[in-house]
Protein backbone atom coordinates (compact mmCIF):
# COMPACT_ATOMS: atom_id res chain seq x y z
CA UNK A 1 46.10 64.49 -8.25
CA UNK A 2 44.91 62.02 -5.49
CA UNK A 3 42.28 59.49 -5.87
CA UNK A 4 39.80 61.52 -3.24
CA UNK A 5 40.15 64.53 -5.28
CA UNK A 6 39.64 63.29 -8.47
CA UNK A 7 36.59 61.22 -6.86
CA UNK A 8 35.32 64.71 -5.86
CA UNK A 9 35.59 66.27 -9.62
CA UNK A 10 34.04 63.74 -10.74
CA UNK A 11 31.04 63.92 -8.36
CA UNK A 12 30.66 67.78 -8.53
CA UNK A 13 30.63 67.36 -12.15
CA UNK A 14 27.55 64.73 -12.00
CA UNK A 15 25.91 66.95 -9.57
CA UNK A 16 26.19 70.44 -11.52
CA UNK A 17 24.75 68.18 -14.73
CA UNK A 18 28.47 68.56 -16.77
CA UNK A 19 28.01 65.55 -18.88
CA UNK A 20 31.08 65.85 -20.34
CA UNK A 21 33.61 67.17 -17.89
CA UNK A 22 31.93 63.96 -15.32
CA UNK A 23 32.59 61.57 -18.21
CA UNK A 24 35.98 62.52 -18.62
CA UNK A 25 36.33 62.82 -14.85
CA UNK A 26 35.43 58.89 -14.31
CA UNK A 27 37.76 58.34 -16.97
CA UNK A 28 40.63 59.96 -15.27
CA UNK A 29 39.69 58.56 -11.84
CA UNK A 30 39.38 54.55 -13.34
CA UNK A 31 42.57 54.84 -14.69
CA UNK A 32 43.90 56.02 -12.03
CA UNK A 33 42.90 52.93 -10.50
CA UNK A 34 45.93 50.35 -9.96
CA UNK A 35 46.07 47.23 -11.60
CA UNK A 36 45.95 44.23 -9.72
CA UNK A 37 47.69 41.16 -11.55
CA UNK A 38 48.85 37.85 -9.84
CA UNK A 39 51.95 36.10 -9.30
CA UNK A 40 53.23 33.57 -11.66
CA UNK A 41 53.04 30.75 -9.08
CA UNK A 42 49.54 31.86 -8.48
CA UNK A 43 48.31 31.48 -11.64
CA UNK A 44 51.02 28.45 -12.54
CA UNK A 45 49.21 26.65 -9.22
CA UNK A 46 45.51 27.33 -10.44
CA UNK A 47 46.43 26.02 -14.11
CA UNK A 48 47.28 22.76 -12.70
CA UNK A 49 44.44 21.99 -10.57
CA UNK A 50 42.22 23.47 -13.44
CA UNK A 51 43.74 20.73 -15.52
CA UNK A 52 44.17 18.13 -13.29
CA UNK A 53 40.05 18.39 -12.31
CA UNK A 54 39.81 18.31 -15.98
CA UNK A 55 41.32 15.48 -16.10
CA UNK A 56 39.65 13.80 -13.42
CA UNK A 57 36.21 14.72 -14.55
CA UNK A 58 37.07 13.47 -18.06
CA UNK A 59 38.54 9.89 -16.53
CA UNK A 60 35.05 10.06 -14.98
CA UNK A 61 32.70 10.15 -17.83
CA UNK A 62 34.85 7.54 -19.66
CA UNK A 63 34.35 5.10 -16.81
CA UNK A 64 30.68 5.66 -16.53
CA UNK A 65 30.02 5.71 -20.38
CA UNK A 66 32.32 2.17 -20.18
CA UNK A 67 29.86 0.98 -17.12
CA UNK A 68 27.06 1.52 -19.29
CA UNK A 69 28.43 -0.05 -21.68
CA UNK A 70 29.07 -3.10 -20.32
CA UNK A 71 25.79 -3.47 -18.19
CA UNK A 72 23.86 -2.60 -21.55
CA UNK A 73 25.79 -5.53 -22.84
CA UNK A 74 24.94 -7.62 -20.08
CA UNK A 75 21.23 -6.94 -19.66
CA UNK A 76 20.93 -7.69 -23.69
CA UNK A 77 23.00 -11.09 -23.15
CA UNK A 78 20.42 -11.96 -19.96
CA UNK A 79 17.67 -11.31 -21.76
CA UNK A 80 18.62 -13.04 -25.05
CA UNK A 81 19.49 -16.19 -22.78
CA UNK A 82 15.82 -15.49 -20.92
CA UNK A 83 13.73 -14.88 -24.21
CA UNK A 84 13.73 -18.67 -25.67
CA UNK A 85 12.51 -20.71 -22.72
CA UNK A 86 10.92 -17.48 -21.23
CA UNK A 87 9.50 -15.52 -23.88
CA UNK A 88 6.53 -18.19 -25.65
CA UNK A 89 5.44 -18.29 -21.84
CA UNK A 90 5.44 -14.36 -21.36
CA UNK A 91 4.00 -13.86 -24.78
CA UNK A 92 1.21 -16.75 -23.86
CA UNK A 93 0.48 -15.03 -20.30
CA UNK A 94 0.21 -11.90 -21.28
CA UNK A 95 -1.98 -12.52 -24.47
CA UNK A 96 -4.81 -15.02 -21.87
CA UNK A 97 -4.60 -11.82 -19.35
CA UNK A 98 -5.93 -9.49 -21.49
CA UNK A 99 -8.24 -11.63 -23.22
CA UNK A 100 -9.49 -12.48 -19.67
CA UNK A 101 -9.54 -8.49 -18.69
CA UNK A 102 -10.64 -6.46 -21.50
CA UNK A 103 -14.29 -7.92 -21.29
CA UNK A 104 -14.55 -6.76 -17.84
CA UNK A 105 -12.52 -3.49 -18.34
CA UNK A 106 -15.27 -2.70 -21.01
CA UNK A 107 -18.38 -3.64 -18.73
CA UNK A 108 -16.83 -1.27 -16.14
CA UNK A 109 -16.67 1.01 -18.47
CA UNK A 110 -19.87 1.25 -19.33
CA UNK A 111 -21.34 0.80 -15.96
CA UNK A 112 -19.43 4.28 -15.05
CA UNK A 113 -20.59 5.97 -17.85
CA UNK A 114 -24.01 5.42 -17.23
CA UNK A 115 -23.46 5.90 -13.18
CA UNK A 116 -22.09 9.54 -14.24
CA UNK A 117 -25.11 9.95 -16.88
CA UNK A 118 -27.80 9.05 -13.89
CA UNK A 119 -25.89 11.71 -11.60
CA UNK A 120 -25.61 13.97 -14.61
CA UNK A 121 -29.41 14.25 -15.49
CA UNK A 122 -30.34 13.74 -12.05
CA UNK A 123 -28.18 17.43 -11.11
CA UNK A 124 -30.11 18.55 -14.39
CA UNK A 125 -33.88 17.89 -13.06
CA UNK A 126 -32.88 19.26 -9.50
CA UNK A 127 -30.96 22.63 -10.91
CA UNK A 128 -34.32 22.70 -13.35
CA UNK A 129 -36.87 22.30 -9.53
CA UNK A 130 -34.60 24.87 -8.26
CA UNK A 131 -34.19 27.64 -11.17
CA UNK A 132 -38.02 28.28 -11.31
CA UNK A 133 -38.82 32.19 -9.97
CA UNK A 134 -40.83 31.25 -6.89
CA UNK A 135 -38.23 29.08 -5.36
CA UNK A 136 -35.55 30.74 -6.14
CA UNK A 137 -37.32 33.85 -4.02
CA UNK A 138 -37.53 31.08 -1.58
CA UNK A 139 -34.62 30.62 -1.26
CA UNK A 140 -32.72 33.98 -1.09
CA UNK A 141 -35.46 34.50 1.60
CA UNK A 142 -34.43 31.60 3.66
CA UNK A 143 -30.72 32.61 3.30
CA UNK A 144 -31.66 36.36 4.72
CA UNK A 145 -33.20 35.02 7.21
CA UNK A 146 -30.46 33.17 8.36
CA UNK A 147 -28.11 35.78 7.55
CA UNK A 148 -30.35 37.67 10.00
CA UNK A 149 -30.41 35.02 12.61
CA UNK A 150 -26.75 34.67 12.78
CA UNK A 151 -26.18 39.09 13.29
CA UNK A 152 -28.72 38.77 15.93
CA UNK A 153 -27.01 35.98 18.02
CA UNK A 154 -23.51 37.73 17.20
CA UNK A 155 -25.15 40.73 18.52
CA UNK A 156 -26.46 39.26 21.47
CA UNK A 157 -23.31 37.55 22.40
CA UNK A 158 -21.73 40.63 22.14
CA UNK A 159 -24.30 42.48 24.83
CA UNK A 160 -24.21 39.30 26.97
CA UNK A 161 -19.99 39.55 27.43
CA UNK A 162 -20.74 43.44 27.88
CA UNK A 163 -23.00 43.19 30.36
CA UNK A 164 -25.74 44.68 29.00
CA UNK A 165 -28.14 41.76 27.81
CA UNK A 166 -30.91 41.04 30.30
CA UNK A 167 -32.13 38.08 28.45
């Protein structure tokens, strides 16, 4: 049998709902399908540059884990060779800056708390003027009328482009 007419069992058979016979079908036509295998210098050729990239890539993270390595070693030599005239003066500096900044870091503190605990309870007494009944009303009425205001120019504009406002 040909590949197109065992393509075309196979298809009848899916379309007339023969589970079975299209099953078997598809099996027939895949293994009818040729097998494709490469050459031996084809796959001898991709071997070697599989390897040889292998290779590479391994030569690779030996030199960088050796260049660590080595500038680990040097930055702990440098700093060993830093920390005895260096380090009583770091240690020294560091301890007078903080002693000099913490007071003020605190009293800046504090004066931002209470900023943010005026603005807090000032927002509090204005939502409080605000939320009563009457000017609440108030204010929806204001918005409507504004709402209003601004259809009535849009509507105007509208005429006026038209034509049709004699204003």
């Amino acid at each position: 049998m040909q590949d197109r007419e065992q393509l075309e069992r196979w298809l009848a058979s899916e379309a007339a709902g023969q589970e079975d016979a299209a099953d078997a079908a598809f099996a027939h036509l895949f293994a009818a399908v040729p097998k494709v295998e490469p050459r031996a210098e084809f796959v001898e050729l991709t071997a070697a540059r599989v390897w040889a990239e292998r290779a590479r890539r391994r030569r690779f993270a030996v030199l960088g884990w050796a260049a660590a390595v080595v500038i680990a070693a040097a930055g702990s030599l440098a700093g060993y060779a830093a920390a005895a005239p260096a380090g009583a003066w770091a240690i020294k500096t560091g301890i007078q800056l903080m002693s000099h900044a913490m007071p003020w870091l605190f009293a800046y503190a504090t004066e931002a708390m209470n900023l943010w605990w005026v603005a807090a309870r000032v927002g509090n007494h204005l939502a409080l003027a605000i939320a009563t009944p009457p000017r609440a009303a108030g204010l929806v009425a204001v918005e409507l009328v504004g709402i209003f205001a601004f259809f009535a120019l849009q509507r105007l504009v509208r005429w006026e482009l038209r034509g049709e406002a004699h204003v």
